[in-house]
Protein backbone atom coordinates (compact mmCIF):
# COMPACT_ATOMS: atom_id res chain seq x y z
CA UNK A 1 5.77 22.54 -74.22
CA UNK A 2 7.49 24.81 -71.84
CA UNK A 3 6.95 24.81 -67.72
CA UNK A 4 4.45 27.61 -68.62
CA UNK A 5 2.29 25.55 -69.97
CA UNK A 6 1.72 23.39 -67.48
CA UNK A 7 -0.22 26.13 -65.39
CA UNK A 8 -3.58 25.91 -66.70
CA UNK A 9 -7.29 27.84 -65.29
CA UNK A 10 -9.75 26.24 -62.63
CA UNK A 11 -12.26 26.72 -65.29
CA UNK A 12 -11.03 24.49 -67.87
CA UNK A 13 -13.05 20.95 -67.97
CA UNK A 14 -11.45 17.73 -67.05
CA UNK A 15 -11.49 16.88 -70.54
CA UNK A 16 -9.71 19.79 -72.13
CA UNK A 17 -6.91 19.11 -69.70
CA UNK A 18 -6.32 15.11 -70.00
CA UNK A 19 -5.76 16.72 -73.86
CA UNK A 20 -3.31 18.70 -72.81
CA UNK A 21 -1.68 15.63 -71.20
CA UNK A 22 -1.95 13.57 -73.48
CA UNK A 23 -0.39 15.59 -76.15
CA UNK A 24 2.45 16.54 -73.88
CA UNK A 25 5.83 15.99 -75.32
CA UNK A 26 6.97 15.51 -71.78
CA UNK A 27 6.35 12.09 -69.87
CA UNK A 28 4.96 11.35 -66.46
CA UNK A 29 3.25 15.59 -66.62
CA UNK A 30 1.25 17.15 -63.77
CA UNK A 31 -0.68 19.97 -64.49
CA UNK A 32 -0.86 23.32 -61.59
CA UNK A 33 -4.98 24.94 -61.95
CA UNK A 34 -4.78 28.42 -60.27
CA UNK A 35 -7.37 31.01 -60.04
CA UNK A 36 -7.62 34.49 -61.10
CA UNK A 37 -5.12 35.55 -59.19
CA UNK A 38 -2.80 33.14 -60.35
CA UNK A 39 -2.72 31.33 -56.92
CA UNK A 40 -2.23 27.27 -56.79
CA UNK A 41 -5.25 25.38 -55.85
CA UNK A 42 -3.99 22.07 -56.28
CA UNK A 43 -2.26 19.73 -58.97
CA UNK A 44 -3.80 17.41 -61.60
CA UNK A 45 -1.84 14.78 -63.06
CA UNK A 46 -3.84 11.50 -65.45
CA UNK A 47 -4.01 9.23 -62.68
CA UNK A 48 -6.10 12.04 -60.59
CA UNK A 49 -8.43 12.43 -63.42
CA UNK A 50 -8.51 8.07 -63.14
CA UNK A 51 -9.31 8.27 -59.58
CA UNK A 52 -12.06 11.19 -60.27
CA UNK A 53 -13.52 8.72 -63.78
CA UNK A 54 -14.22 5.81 -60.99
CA UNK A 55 -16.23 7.96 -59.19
CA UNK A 56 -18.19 8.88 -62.14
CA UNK A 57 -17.26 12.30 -62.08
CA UNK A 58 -18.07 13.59 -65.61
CA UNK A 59 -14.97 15.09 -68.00
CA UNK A 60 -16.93 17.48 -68.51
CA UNK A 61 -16.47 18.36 -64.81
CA UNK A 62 -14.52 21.43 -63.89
CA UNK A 63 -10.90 20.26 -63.05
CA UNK A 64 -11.15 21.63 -59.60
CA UNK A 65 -13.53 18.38 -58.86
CA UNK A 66 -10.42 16.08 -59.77
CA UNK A 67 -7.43 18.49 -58.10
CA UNK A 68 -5.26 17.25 -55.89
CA UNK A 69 -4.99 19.46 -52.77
CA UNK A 70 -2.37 17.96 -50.83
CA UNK A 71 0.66 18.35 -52.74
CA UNK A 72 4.42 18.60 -52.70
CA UNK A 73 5.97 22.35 -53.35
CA UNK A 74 9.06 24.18 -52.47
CA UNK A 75 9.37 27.63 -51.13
CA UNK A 76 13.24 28.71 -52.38
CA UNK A 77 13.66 30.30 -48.65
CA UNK A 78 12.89 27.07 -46.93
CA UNK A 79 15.05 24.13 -46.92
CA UNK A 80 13.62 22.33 -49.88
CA UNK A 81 16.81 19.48 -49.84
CA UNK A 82 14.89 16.84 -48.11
CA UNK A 83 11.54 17.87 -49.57
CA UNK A 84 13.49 17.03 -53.07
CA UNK A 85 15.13 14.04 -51.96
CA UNK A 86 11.68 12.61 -51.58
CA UNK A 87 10.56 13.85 -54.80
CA UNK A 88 13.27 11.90 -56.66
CA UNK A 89 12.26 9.02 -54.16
CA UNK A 90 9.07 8.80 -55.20
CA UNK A 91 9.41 9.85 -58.76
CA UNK A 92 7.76 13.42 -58.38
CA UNK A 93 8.91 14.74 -61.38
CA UNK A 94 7.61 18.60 -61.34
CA UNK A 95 6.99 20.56 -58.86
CA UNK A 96 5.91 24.10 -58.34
CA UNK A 97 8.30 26.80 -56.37
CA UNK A 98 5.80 29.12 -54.30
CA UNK A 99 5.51 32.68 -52.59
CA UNK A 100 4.37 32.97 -49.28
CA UNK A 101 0.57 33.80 -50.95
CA UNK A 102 0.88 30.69 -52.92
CA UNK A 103 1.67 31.66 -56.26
CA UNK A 104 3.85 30.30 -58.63
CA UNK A 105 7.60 31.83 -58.99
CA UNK A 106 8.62 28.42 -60.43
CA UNK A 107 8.58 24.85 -62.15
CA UNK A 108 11.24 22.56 -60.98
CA UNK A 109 11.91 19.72 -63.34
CA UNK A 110 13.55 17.17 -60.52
CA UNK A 111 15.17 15.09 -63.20
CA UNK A 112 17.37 17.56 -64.46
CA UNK A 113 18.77 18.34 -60.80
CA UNK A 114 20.58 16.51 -58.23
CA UNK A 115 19.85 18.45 -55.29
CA UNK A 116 18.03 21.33 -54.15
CA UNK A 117 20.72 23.04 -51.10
CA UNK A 118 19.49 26.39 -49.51
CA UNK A 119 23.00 27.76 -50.51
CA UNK A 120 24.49 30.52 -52.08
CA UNK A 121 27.77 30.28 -54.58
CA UNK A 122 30.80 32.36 -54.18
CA UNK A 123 33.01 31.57 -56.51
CA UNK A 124 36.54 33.26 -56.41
CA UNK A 125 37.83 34.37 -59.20
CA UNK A 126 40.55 36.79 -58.90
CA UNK A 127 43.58 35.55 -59.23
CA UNK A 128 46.25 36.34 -62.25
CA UNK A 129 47.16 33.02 -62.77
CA UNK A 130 51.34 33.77 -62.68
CA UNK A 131 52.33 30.41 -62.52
CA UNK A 132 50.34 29.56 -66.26
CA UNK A 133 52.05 32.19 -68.43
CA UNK A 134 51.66 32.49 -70.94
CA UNK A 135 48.05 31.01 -71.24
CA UNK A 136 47.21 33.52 -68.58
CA UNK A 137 48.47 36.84 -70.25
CA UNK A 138 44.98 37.56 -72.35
CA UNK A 139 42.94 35.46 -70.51
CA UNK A 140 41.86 34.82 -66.74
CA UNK A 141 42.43 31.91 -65.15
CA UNK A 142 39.23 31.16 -64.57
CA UNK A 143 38.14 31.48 -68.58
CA UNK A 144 40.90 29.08 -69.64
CA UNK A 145 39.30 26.33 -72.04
CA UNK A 146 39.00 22.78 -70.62
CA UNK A 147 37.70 20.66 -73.37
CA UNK A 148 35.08 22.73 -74.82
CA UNK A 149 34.30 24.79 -71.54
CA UNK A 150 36.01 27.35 -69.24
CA UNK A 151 36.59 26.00 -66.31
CA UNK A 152 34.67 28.28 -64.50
CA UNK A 153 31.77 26.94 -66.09
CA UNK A 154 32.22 23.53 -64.69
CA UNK A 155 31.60 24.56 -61.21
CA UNK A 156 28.53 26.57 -61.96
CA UNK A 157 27.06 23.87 -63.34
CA UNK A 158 27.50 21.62 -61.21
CA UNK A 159 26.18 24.34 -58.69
CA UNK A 160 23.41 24.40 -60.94
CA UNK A 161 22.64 21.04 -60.56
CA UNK A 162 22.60 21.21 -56.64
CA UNK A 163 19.92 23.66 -57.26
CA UNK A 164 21.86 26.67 -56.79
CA UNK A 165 20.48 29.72 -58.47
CA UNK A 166 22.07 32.69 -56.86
CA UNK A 167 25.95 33.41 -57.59
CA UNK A 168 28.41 36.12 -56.41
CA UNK A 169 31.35 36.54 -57.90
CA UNK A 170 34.58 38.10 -56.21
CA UNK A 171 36.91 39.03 -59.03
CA UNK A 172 39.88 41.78 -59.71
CA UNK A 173 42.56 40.71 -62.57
CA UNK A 174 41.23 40.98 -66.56
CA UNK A 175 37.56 41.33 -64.28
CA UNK A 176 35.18 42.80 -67.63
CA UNK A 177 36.02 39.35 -69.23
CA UNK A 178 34.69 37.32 -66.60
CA UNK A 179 31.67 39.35 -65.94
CA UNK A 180 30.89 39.46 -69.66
CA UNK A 181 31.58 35.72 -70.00
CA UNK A 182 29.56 34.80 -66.69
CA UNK A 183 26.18 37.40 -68.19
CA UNK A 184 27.02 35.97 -71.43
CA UNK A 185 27.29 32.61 -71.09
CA UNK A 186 24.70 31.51 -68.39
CA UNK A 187 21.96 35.13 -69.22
CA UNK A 188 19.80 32.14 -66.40
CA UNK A 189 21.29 33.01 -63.81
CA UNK A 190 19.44 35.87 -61.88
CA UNK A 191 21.10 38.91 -61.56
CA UNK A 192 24.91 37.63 -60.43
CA UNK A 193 26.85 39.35 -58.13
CA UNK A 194 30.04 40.57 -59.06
CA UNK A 195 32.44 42.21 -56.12
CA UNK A 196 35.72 44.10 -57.68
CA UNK A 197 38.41 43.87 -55.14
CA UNK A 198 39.82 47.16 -55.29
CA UNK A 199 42.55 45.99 -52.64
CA UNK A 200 43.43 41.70 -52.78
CA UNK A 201 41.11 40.47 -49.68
CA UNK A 202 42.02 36.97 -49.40
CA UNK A 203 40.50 34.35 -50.52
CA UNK A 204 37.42 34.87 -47.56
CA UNK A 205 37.49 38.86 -46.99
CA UNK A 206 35.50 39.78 -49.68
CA UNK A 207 32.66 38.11 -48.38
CA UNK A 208 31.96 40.82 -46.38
CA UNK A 209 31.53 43.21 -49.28
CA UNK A 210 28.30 40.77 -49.94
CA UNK A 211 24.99 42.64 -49.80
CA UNK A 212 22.75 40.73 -46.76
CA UNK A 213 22.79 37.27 -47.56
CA UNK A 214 18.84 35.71 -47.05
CA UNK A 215 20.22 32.02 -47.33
CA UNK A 216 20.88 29.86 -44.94
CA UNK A 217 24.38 28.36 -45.86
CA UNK A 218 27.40 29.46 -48.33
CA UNK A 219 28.73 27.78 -50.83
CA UNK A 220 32.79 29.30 -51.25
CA UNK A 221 35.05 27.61 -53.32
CA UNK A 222 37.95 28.26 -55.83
CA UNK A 223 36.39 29.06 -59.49
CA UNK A 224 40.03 27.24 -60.72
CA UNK A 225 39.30 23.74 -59.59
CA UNK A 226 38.78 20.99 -62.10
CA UNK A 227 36.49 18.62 -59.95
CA UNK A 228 32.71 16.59 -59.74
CA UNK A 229 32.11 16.78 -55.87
CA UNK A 230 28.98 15.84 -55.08
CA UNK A 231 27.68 19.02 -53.48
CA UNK A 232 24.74 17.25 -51.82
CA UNK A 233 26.62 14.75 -49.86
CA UNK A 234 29.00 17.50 -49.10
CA UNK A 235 25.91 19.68 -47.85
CA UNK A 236 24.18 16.59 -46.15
CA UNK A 237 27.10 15.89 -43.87
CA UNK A 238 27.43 19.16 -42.78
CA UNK A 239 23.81 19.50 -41.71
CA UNK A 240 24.08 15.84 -39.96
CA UNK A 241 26.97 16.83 -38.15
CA UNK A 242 25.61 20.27 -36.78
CA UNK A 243 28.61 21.47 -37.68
CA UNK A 244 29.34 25.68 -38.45
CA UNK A 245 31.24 24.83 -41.89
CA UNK A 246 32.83 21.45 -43.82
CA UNK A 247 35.87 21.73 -45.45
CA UNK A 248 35.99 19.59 -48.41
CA UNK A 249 39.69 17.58 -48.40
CA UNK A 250 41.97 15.79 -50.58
CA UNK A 251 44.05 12.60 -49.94
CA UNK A 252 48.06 13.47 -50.36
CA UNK A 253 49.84 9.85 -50.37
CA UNK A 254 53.58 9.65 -49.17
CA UNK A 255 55.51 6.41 -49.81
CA UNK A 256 58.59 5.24 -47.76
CA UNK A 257 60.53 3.45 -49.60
CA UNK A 258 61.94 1.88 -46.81
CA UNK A 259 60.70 -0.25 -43.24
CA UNK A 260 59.87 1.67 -41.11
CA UNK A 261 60.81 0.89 -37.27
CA UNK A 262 58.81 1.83 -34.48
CA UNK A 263 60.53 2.89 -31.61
CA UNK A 264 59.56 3.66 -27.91
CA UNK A 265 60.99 6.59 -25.55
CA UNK A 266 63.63 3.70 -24.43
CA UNK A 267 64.63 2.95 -27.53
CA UNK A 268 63.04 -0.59 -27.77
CA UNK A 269 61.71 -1.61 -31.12
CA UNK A 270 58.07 -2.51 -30.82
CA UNK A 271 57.70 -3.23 -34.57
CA UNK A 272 58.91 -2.82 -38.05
CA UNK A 273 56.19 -1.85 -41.02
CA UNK A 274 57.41 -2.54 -44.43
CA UNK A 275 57.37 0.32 -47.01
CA UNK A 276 54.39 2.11 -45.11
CA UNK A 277 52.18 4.55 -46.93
CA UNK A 278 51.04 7.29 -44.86
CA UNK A 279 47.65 9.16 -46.05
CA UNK A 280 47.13 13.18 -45.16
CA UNK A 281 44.69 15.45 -46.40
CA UNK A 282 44.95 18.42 -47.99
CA UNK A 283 42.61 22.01 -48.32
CA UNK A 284 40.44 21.37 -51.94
CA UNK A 285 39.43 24.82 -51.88
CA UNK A 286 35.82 24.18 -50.95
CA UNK A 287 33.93 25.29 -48.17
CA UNK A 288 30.30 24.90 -47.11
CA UNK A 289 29.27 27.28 -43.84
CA UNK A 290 26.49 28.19 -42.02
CA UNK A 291 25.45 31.93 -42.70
CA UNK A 292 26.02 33.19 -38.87
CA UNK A 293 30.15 32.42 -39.79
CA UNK A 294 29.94 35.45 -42.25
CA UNK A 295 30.42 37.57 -38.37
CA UNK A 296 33.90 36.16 -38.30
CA UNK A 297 35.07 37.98 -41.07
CA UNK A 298 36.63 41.65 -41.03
CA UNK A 299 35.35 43.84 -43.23
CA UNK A 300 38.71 45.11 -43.88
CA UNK A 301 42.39 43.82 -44.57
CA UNK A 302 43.10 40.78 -46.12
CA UNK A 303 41.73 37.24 -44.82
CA UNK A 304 42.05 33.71 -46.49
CA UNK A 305 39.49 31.09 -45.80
CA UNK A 306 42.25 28.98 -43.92
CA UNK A 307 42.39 32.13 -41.42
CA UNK A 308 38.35 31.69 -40.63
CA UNK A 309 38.88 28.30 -40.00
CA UNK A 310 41.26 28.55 -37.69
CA UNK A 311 39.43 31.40 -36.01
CA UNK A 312 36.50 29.09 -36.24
CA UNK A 313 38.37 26.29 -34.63
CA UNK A 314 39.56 28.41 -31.52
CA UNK A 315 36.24 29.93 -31.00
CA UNK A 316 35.03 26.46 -30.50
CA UNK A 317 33.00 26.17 -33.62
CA UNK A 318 32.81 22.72 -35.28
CA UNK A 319 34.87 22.39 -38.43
CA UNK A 320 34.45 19.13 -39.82
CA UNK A 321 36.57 17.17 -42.92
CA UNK A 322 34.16 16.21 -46.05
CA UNK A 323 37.34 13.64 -48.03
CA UNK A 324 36.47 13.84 -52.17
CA UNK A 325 35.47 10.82 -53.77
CA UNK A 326 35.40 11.90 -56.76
CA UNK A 327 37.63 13.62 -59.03
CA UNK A 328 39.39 16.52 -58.38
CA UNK A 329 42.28 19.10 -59.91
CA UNK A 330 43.52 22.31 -58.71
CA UNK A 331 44.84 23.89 -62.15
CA UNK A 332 47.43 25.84 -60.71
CA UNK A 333 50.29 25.09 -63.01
CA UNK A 334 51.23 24.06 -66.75
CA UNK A 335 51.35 20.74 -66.13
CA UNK A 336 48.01 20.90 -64.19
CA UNK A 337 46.54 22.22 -67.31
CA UNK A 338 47.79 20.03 -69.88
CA UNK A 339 46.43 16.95 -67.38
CA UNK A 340 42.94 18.39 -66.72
CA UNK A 341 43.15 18.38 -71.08
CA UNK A 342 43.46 14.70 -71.12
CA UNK A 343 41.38 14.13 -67.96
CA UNK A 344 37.92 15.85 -69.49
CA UNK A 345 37.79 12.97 -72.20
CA UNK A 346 37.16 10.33 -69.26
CA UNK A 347 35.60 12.09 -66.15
CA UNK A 348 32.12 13.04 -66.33
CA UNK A 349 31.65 16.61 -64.97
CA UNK A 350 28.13 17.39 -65.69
């Protein structure tokens, strides 16, 4: 049974579709009854057909006695994160993505996603990868194998599973591979985006090549990182913050192998601390933003994302720190590589 088949007619009798449930490969099944026109009237799942028996509705009834009326759906343009959250809650397994005329674009299985953000990706994936010759000189960056995947394909999954379905693509170096690999590999995702940097732009500046963006937030990160952020809490703390982007940061440890003393401006010693560790945090390459940033950037010359911070900073915007949990890896050199090798055997990226 595919998602398809889960749309069934207003004219069908209660019977025919507790059959269809009850043959259904799939567990815990609600069923969408549209018209004609193919517009959602309701949902029927067994326990409404329950509630309709106790009333002594017949099953020979027409299933539009027994619908459900008042049910969950997202819209795609919306902000369906919360309305998802509650669906996992509550144990709402499908649900039905709608038009504005109610009809049905979509079936979203909520137990194969972990989010639903109103984002859209940019990965970057231009770079010539110098510093991993001679891996590099065939293949992008981006394509090398980790395990049995590119590494690009980590992060779009895990994109995927935050309920991202629109992708853009800035690339430049060995660029037919990727776009063959990306159309190849994942032929689900609708119509990507691929901008050829005829000049290098930065790691932010080609964002302005993008075509009028209709979501409400970006998604920009490096397509060379090796990690399993959790998009959603990344996502979620921006929103709760109000901030206008969330830079996603990495602990960098330094150990003094010595006491350290603390002195005053006369010289007096206030304190010793033993062999202190001292805990800073570095750029991960990941940026969520709201989509009224995108005026920052120039639509010409080069322009890293580091520079719209900082323009973002000293405009007054609020940039806010979002500290990985989980694993991360920027594979940048050989030894990088040969790590993130051994690492896929005990990290769970998917």
């Amino acid at each position: 049974m595919t998602h398809k088949d889960l749309i069934i007619q207003k004219n069908i009798s209660a019977r025919d579709a507790l059959n269809i449930i009850n043959n259904s490969a799939l567990p815990r099944i609600t069923l969408f009854v549209v018209d004609e026109k193919n517009t959602i009237l309701g949902t029927l799942a067994e326990g409404d057909i329950r509630r309709g028996l106790l009333k002594e509705l017949p099953l020979t009834e027409n299933v539009t006695a027994f619908i459900n009326k008042s049910f969950t759906f997202f819209t795609r343009n919306g902000d369906d994160f919360n309305a998802f959250e509650k669906c996992k809650k509550n144990s709402i397994r499908f649900v039905p993505v709608l038009s504005a005329d109610k009809k049905i674009l979509d079936i979203i299985d909520t137990s194969l996603l972990n989010a639903m953000i109103p984002a859209k990706a940019v990965l970057m994936a231009g770079g010539k990868g110098e510093r991993l010759k001679p891996y590099t000189d065939k293949i992008p960056k981006p394509l090398l194998k980790v395990g049995k995947r590119s590494i690009i394909d980590y992060n779009i999954l895990n994109l995927q599973n935050s309920g991202i379905t629109h992708f853009n693509f800035t690339v430049k170096h060995m660029a037919e591979q990727i776009t063959t690999h990306i159309q190849t590999t994942f032929p689900e995702i609708n119509a990507p985006n691929f901008i050829l940097e005829e000049e290098p732009r930065g790691t932010a500046g080609s964002l302005s090549e993008i075509d009028a963006i209709d979501a409400n937030y970006i998604i920009l990160m490096n397509s060379d990182l090796l990690t399993n952020i959790n998009f959603a809490d990344m996502y979620k703390k921006l929103v709760e913050s109000n901030a206008d982007l969330v830079m996603a940061t990495v602990p960098y440890y330094v150990d003094v192998p010595y006491a350290v003393i603390n002195v005053d401006e006369s010289d007096t010693i206030n304190g010793l601390s033993e062999k202190p560790r001292y805990t800073y945090y570095s750029n991960a390459g990941i940026y969520i933003f709201k989509k009224s940033v995108l005026d920052f950037i120039p639509k010409t010359g080069k322009y890293d994302a580091t520079d719209l911070v900082n323009d973002l900073i000293a405009k007054g915007k609020k940039v806010i720190s979002f500290p990985i949990i989980g694993y991360w890896l920027d594979i940048g050199r050989t030894e990088d590589f040969m790590k993130a090798q051994h690492d896929i055997n005990y990290i769970n990226f998917e």
